[in-house]
Structure formats: C-alpha cells, structure tokens
Protein backbone atom coordinates (compact mmCIF):
# COMPACT_ATOMS: atom_id res chain seq x y z
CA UNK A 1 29.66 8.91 -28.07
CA UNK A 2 26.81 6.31 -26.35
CA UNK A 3 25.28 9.33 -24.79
CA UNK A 4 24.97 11.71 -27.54
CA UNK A 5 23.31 9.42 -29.76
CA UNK A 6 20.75 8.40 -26.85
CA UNK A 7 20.17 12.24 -26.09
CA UNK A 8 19.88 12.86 -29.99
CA UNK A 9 16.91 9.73 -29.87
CA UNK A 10 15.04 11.33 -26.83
CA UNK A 11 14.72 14.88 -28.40
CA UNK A 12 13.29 13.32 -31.09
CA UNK A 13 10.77 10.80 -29.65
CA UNK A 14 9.77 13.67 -26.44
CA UNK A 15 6.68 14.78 -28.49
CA UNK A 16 5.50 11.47 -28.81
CA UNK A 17 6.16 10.55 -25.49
CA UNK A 18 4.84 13.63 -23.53
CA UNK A 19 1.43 12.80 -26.00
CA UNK A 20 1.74 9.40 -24.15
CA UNK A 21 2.08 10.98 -20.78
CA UNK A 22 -0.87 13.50 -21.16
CA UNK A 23 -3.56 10.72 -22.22
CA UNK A 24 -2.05 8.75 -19.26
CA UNK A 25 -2.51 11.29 -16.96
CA UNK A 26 -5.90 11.93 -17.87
CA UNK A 27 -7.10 8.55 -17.69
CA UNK A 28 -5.96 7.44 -14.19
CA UNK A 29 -6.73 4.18 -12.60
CA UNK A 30 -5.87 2.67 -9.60
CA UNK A 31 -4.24 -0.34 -8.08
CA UNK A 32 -5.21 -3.51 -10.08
CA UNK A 33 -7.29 -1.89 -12.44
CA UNK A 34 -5.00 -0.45 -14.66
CA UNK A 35 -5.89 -2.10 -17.92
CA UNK A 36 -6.22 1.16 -20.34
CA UNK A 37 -2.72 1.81 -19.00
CA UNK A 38 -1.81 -1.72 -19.88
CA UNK A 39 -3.44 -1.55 -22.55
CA UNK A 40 -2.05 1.86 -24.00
CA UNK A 41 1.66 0.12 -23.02
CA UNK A 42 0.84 -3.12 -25.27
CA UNK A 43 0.18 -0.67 -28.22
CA UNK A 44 3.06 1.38 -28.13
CA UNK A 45 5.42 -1.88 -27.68
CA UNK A 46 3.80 -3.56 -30.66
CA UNK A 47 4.51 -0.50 -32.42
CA UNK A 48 8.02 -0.39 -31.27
CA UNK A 49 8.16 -3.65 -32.17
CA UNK A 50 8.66 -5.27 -29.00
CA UNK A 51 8.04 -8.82 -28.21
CA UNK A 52 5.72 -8.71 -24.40
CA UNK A 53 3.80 -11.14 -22.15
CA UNK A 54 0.93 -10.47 -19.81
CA UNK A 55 1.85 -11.18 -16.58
CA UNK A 56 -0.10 -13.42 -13.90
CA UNK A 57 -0.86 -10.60 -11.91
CA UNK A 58 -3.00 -8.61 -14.06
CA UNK A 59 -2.63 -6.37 -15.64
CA UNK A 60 1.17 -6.50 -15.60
CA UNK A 61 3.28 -6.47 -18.72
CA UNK A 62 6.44 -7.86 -19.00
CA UNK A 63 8.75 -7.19 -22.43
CA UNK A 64 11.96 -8.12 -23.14
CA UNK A 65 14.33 -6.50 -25.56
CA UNK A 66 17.65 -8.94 -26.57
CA UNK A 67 20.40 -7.53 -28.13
CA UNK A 68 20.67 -10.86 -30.21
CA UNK A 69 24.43 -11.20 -28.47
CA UNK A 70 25.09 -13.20 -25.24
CA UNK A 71 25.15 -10.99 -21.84
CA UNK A 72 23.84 -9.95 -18.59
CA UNK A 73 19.65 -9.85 -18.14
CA UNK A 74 19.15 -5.91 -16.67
CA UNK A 75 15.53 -5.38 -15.40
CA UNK A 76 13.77 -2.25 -15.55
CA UNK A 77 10.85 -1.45 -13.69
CA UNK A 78 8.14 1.47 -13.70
CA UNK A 79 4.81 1.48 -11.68
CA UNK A 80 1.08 2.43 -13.18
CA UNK A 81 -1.28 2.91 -10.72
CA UNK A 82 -2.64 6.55 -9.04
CA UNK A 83 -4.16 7.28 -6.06
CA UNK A 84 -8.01 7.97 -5.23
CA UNK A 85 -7.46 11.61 -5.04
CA UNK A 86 -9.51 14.25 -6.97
CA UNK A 87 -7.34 16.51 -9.10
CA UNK A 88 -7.45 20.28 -8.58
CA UNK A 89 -4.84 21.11 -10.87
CA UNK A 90 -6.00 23.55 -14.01
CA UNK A 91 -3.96 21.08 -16.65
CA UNK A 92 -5.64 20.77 -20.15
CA UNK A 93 -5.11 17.15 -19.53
CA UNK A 94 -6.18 16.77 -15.92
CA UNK A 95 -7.65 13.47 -14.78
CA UNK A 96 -11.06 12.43 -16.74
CA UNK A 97 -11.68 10.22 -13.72
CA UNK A 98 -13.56 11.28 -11.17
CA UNK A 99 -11.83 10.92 -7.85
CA UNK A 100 -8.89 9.40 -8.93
CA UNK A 101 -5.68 11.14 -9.80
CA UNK A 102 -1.65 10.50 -11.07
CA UNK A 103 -0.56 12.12 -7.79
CA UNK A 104 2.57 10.08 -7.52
CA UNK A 105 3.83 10.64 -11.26
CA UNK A 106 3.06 7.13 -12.04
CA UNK A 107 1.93 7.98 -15.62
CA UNK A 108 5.47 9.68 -15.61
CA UNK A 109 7.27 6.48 -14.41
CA UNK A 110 5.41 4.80 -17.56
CA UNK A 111 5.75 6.86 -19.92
CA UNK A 112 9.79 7.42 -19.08
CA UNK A 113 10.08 2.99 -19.70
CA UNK A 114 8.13 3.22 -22.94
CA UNK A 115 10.71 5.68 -24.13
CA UNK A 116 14.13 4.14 -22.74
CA UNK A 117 12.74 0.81 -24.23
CA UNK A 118 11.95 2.58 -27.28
CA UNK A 119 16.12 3.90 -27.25
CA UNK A 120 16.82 0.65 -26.70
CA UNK A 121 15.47 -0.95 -28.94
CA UNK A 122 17.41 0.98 -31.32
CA UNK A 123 20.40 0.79 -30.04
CA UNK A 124 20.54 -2.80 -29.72
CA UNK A 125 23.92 -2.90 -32.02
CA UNK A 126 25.53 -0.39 -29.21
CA UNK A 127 25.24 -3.34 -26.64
CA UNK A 128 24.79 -6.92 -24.96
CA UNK A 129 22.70 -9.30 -23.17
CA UNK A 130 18.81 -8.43 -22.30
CA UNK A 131 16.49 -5.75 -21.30
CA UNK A 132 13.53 -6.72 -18.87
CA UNK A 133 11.09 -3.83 -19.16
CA UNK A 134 8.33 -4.40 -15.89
CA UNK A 135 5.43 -2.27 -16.07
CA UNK A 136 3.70 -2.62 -12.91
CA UNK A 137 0.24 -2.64 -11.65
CA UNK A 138 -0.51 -2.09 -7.99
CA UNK A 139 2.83 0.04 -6.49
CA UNK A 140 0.36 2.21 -3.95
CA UNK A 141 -2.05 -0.78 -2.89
CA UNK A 142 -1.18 -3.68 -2.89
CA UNK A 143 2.29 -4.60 -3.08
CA UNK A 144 1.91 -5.70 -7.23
CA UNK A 145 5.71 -5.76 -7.02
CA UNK A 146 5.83 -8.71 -4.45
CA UNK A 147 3.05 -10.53 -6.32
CA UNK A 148 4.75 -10.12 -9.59
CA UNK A 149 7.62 -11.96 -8.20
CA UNK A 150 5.50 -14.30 -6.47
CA UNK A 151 4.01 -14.90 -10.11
CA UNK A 152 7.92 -15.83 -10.62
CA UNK A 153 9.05 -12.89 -12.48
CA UNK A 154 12.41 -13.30 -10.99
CA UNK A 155 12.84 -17.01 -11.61
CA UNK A 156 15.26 -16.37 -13.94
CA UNK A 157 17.01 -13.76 -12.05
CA UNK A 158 18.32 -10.59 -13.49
CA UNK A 159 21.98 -9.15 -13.08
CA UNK A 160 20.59 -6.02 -11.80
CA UNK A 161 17.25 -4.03 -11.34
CA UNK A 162 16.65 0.09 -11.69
CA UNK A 163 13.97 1.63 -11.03
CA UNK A 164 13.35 5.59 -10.87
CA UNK A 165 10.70 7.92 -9.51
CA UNK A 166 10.20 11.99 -9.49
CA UNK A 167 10.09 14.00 -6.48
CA UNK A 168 9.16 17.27 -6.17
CA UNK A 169 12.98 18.92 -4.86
CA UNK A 170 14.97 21.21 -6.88
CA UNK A 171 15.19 20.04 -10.31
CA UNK A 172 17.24 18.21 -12.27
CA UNK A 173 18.69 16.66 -8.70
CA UNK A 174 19.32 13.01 -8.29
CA UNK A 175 18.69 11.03 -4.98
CA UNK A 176 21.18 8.19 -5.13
CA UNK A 177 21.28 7.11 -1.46
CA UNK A 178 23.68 3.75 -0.66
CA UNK A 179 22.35 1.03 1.15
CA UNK A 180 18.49 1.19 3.14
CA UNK A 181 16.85 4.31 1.15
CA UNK A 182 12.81 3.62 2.15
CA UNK A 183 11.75 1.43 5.45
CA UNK A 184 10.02 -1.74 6.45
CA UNK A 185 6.20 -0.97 6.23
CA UNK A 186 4.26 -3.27 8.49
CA UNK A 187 1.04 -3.47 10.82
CA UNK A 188 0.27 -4.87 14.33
CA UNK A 189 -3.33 -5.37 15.06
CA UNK A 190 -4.17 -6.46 18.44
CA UNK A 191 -7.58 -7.67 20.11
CA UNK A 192 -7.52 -7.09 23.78
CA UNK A 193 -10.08 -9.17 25.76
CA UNK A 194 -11.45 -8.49 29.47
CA UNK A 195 -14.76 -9.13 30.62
CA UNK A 196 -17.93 -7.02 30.51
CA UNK A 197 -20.04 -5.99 33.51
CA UNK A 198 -22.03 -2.74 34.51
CA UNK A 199 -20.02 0.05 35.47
CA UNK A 200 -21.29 0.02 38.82
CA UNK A 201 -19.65 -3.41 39.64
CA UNK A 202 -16.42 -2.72 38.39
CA UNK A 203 -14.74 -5.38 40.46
CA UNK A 204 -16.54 -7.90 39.02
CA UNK A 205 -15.13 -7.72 35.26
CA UNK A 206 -11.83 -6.90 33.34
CA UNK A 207 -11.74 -3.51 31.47
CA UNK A 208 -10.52 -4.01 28.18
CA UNK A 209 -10.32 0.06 27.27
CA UNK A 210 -8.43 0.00 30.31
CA UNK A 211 -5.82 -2.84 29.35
CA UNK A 212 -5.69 -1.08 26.14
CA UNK A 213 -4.37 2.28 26.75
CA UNK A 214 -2.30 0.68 29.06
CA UNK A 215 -0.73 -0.94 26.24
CA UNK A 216 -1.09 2.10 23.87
CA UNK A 217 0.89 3.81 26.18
CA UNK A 218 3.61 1.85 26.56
CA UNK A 219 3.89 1.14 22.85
CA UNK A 220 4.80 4.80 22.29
CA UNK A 221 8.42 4.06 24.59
CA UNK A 222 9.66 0.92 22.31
CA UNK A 223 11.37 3.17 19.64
CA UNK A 224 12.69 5.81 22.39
CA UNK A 225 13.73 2.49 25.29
CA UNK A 226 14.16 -0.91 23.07
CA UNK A 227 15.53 0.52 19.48
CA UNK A 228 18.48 2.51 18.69
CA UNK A 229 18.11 5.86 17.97
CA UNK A 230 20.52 5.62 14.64
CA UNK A 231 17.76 2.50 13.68
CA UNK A 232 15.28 5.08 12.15
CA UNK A 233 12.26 3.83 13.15
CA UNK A 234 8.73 4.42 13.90
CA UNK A 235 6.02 3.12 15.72
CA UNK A 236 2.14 4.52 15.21
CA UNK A 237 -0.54 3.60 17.26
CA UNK A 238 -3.42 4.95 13.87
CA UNK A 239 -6.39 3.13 15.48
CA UNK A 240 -8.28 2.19 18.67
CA UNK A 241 -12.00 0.64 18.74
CA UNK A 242 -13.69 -0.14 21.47
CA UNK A 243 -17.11 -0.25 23.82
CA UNK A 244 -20.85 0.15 22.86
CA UNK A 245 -22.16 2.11 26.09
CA UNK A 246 -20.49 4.75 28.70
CA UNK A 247 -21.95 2.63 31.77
CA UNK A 248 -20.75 -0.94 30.61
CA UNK A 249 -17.22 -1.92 31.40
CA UNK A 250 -15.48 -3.19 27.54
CA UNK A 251 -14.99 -6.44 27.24
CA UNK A 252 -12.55 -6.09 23.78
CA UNK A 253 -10.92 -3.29 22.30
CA UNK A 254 -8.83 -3.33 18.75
CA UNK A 255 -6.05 -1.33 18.41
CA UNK A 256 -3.89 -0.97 15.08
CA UNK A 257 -0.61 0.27 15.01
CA UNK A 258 1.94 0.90 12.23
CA UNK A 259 5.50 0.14 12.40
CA UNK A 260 8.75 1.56 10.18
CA UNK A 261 11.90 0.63 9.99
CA UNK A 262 14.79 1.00 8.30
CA UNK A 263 16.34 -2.53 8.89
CA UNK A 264 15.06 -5.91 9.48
CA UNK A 265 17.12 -6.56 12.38
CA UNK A 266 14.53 -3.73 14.64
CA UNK A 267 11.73 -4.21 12.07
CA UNK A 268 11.57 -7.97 14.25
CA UNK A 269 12.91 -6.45 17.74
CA UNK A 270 10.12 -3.85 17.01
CA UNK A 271 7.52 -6.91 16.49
CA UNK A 272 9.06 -8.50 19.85
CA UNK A 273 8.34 -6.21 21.53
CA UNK A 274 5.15 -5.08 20.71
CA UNK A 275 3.92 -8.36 21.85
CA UNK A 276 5.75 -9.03 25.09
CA UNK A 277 4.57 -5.32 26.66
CA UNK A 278 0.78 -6.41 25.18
CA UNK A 279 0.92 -9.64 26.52
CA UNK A 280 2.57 -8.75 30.05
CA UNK A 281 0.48 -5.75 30.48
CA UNK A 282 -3.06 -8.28 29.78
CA UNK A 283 -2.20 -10.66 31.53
CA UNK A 284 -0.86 -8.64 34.49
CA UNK A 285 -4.68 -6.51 34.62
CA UNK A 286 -6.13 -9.70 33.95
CA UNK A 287 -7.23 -10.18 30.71
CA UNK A 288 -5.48 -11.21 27.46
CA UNK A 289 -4.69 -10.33 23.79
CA UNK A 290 -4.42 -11.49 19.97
CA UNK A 291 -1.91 -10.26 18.04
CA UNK A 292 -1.90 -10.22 14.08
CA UNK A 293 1.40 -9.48 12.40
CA UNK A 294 0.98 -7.82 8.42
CA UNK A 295 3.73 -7.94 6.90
CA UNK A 296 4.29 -5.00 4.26
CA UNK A 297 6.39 -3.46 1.94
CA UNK A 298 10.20 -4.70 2.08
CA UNK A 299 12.76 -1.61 2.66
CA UNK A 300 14.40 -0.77 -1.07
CA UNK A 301 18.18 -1.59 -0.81
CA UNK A 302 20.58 0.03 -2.80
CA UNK A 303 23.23 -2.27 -4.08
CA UNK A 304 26.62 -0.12 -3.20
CA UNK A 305 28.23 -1.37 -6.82
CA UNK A 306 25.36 -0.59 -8.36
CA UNK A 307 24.70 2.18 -6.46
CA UNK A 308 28.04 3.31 -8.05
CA UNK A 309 28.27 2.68 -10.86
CA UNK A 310 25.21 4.87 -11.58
CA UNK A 311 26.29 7.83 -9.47
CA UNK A 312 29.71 8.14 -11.58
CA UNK A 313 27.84 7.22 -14.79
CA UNK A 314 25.92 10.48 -14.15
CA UNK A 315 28.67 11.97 -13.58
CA UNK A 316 31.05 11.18 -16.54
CA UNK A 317 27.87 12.31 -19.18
CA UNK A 318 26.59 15.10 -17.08
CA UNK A 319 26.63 17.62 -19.64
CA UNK A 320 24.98 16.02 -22.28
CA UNK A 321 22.16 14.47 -20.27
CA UNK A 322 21.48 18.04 -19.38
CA UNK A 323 21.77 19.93 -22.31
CA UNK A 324 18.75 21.37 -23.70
CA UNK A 325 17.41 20.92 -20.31
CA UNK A 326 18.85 23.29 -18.57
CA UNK A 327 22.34 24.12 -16.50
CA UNK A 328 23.59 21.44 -14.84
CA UNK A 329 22.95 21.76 -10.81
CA UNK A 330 25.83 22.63 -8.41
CA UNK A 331 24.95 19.23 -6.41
CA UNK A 332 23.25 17.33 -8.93
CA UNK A 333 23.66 13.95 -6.93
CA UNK A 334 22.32 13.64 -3.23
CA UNK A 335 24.34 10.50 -2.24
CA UNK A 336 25.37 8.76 1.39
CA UNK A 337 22.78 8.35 3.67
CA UNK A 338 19.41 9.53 1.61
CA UNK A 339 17.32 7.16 3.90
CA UNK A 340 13.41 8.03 4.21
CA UNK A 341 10.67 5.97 5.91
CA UNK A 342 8.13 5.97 3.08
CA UNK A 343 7.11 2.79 1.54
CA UNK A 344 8.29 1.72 -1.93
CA UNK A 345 7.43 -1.79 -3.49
CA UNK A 346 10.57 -1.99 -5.41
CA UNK A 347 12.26 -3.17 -2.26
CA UNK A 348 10.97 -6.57 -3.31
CA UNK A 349 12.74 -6.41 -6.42
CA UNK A 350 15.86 -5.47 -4.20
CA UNK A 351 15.90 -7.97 -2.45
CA UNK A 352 16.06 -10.24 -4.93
CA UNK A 353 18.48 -8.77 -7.07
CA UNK A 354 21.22 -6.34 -6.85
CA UNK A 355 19.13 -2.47 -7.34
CA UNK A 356 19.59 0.97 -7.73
CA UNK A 357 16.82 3.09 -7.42
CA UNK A 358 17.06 6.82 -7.99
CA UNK A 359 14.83 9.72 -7.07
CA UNK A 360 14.40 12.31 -9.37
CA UNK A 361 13.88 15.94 -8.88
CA UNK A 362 11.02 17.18 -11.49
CA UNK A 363 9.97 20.40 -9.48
CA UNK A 364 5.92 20.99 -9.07
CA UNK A 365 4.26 23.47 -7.24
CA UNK A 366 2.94 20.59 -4.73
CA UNK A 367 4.63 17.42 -2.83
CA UNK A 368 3.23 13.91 -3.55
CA UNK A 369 0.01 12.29 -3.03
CA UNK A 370 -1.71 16.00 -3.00
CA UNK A 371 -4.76 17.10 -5.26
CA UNK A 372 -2.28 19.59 -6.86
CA UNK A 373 0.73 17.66 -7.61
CA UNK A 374 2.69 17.94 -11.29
CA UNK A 375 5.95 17.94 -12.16
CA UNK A 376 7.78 20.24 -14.92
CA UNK A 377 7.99 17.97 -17.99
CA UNK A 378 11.39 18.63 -19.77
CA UNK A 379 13.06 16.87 -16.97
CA UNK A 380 11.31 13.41 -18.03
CA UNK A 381 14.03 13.74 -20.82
CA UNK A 382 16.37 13.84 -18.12
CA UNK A 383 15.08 10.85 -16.79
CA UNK A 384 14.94 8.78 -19.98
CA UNK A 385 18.14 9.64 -20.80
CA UNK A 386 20.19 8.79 -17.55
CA UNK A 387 17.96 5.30 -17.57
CA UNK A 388 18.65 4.63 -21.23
CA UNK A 389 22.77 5.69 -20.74
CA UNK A 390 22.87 3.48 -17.49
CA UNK A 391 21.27 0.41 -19.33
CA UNK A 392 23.59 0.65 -22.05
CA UNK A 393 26.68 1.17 -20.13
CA UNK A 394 25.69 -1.45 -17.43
CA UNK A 395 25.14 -4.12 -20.53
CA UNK A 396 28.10 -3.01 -22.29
C-alpha cells in the first residue's frame, strides 16, 4: 500500500530531518531575512536532487518535483520566518539569536516540506502531474504570501494548494475546518481634525480629543448594532494619540483601530461603517476626519472538495500514519465549523486556488507566539506523512 511505503520512507529520513529542524530552530530569523533558512533549504534540495528557483521576493524558494507523466500541478506551501521573541525554553538547541525565536513552529513547517518533498521525490513512479514545493519568507510580517503571488507565483495556477501548521491542542488531532477557518485582518487609521485654542476659550476652537472619543465610542457598537452576530467579527480600537499640553484644546488626534472578520461581505460593511459614524460624528461637533484603509491578510478558505477529500484520506490510512507514533485519538479530526480570527497568509493562496489547510496538534507545554513554546517532535512524522499520503493520492 501508498501509505506504508511513505510511512516506511519517513522513519527512515526522521533523524535527518529532526537534525534539520534543530539547526533551524536555533538559528531563527525573521520576516524577510531568512536567508540561512533559504539557504539551508537550497542545500538539502540540491542534495535531494531537486530542480529550485529563487523567487522575486527574497528569499523565497520555489521547487518543483514532476513525475515525468502528464497531470494536475499540486502546490505545497510552508512558512520560515519567527517572531522577535527571546526564547526561555531550556532546549539544547534553543535559539542562537538573540531576541528572536521559532515561536510559531515555522522551522517545523520547513523542515516537514523538505521531508514530504524528499518522499516525493522518491515516489515519483507511485504518481502523476507536479509538485510545487513554496517555502516562504515573511508569513508573520509582511504578508510574503501575497507578494509571492504578486511576484506571479500563481500565474500558472495550481489544481490545489495545502498547507499545514502545529498547534499546541491534544496531540496527534487534526483541525480540518470547511469553508472560512482564519479572518480578514485589516486596519483603520483615522486623523481627526478640530481647531486649537487655550482651554480657557473653549468656544472659540473644535476639540479634536473630544470628536475622537466620540468616535471611539461609537466604534465599539458596529459589531454588536451593524454586523450579525453569526458574522464573527471584531472591531479594536489598539491606539489613540493626541494633544501636547493639558490647557490647550487638540487640534488632531490619531486613532488606529483593528478590524476581523470572517467574511468579506462585513469585512466591507465593517469599513462602511467605520467611516460614516467618523465622518457624521466630525462633522456634526464641527470638525472633520481622514480615513486610511490597510488592507491585510485575506481569510484562509477551505475548499469543501478539498476539504474532503483530505478529511476521509486521513481517515482511510489512519492507522498507519499513526503507528509508531502513538494510539490513534478518539476524535482525531476537528471538522465543521473550526473558524478562528487569527491571521494566516495562506488565505492568499486560497483565494487563488482551491486549499486545504490543516492544523495540527503537536502538544507543548506553551501556546503560540510565547517565549516558551515547543512542540513534541514525533508528531512531525505525523505531519509528513498525512502531507506526503494526501499529495500522492490527490495526484494519483
């Protein structure tokens, strides 16, 4: 069977590949400057034998792997960057760098590709078509994913995209949601303007702090008044600057708010809105406003054929993608609604394609994005295996 001769592969490339992990791990870099990483995944592809390009958007690399027989074009996608966080973990191969940390389990996300392209690419009698292996600078800052695409990775576009990333729930669970699983991340910024005079002639000017908290105010009723509750959506009002003396009436104020969604139909009633009450509620006290729209990370979409056709791939193989893992988990598969409002840059891959993504559970005594995050290591088997088995079968 495919899936005992890819599990038979990844028990005997793990050493290698948890080597690769470690010296990732402890030489973290972040977003855009990842060019050990890129350059450690250049190595082990020319040792694997694998022809690559350097993408646009450096320092992304882009490999393909053709079965030599006529098929669909699968892409597969893993991120590189880590976070400006100072590790606290006791690891013998804890970050090197000072200040900056894999405390997203980027290094994992890497290392897993290497390996399934590394399966593959030895396997390439066992199926059809092409294998677009994305490794990705720039996932936590600064959308690398969108500019990748900009660069026109997708201008030949693939049949499908996957994508994976650990989390730190029980392990040895999948997250397979259907449909919107991560939101719209955008900002407002807005400049309110009134006009400064001494605080003792009041009448005589327009008070911009007062305009502004106005406004602030009535931001915080557009999710609970203008969007529908079953929209999941947020709206944060993060920053507010303003005024240079106590006895001086402000003549502009900046606030900066942060806005979620789960859809794009109340990610734009959300950006509606935001300017009408600004705009009314300036005007109306006299003054006025400027309003900047940033656009951020697009919500990941989960293709529902896609979607499941992984979720009863899983399921058909369960056993042996487990075994010599560890017992297979009563619910293995969270699927349905698994919709959170965290930011992913894979959504701009899913937008252009039809995507799965899939979460991961590799335990760790610590959730993401802390100083002690790590995840338990055996289950990066898991995750090469399930990507491997679900490139094969989706090419076959």
């Amino acid at each position: 069977m495919l899936i005992e001769k890819i599990a038979k592969l990844s028990d005997a490339l793990e050493k290698h590949y948890l080597e690769v992990r470690h010296d990732l791990h402890a030489h973290p870099e972040l977003s855009y400057k990842e060019f050990r990483t890129s350059q450690k995944v250049q190595d082990e592809l020319r040792r694997m034998g694998i022809p690559f390009v350097l993408s646009p958007v450096k320092p992304g690399v882009i490999a393909t792997i053709d079965s030599g027989k006529p098929g669909k074009l699968l892409l597969l996608r893993a991120d590189m960057d880590a976070l400006p966080i100072q590790e606290t973990t006791d690891l013998p191969y804890a970050s090197q760098c000072d200040g900056v940390m894999h405390a997203c389990g980027h290094d994992v996300h890497t290392t897993n590709l290497l390996a399934v392209c590394d399966i593959l690419n030895r396997t390439k009698d066992q199926w059809k078509g092409r294998v677009r292996a994305v490794f990705q600078p720039a996932e936590e800052n600064g959308g690398g994913g969108r500019e990748m695409i900009k660069a026109g990775l997708m201008e030949e576009k693939p049949d499908a995209c996957m994508g994976m990333h650990v989390g730190v729930w029980t392990p040895g669970v999948f997250s397979i949601g259907e449909g919107y699983v991560s939101a719209y991340s955008d900002a407002e910024y807005i400049t309110v303007h009134g006009k400064a005079v001494h605080s003792s002639k009041p009448e005589k000017g327009v008070d911009a702090v007062l305009i502004a908290a106005s406004i602030v105010v009535a931001l915080n009723t557009i999710c609970s008044r203008n969007i529908s509750p079953m929209a999941q959506s947020t709206l944060n009002v993060g920053t507010i600057h303003g005024g240079t003396a106590v006895n001086v009436v402000t003549d502009k104020v900046e606030i900066g708010a942060m806005l979620r969604n789960a859809d794009p139909d109340s990610r734009e009633n959300m950006f509606q809105k935001i300017e009408q009450i600004s705009r009314g509620i300036a005007e109306g006290m006299g003054g006025s406003v400027d309003l900047r729209r940033h656009y951020g990370y697009s919500s990941v979409y989960n293709d529902p054929g896609v979607t499941h056709f992984a979720i009863e791939t899983i399921r058909k193989n369960q056993e042996a993608l487990y075994q010599g893992i560890g017992d297979v988990p009563e619910e293995n598969i969270l699927t349905g609604n698994q919709m959170q409002l965290g930011a992913e840059d894979f959504g701009f891959y899913s937008h252009e394609a039809p995507s799965c993504f899939i979460k991961v559970g590799t335990g760790g005594p610590s959730l993401n994005h802390t100083p002690t995050f790590q995840v338990e290591e055996k289950y990066i088997k898991l995750m090469t295996r399930t990507m491997a088995l679900l490139a094969e079968e989706f090419l076959q």
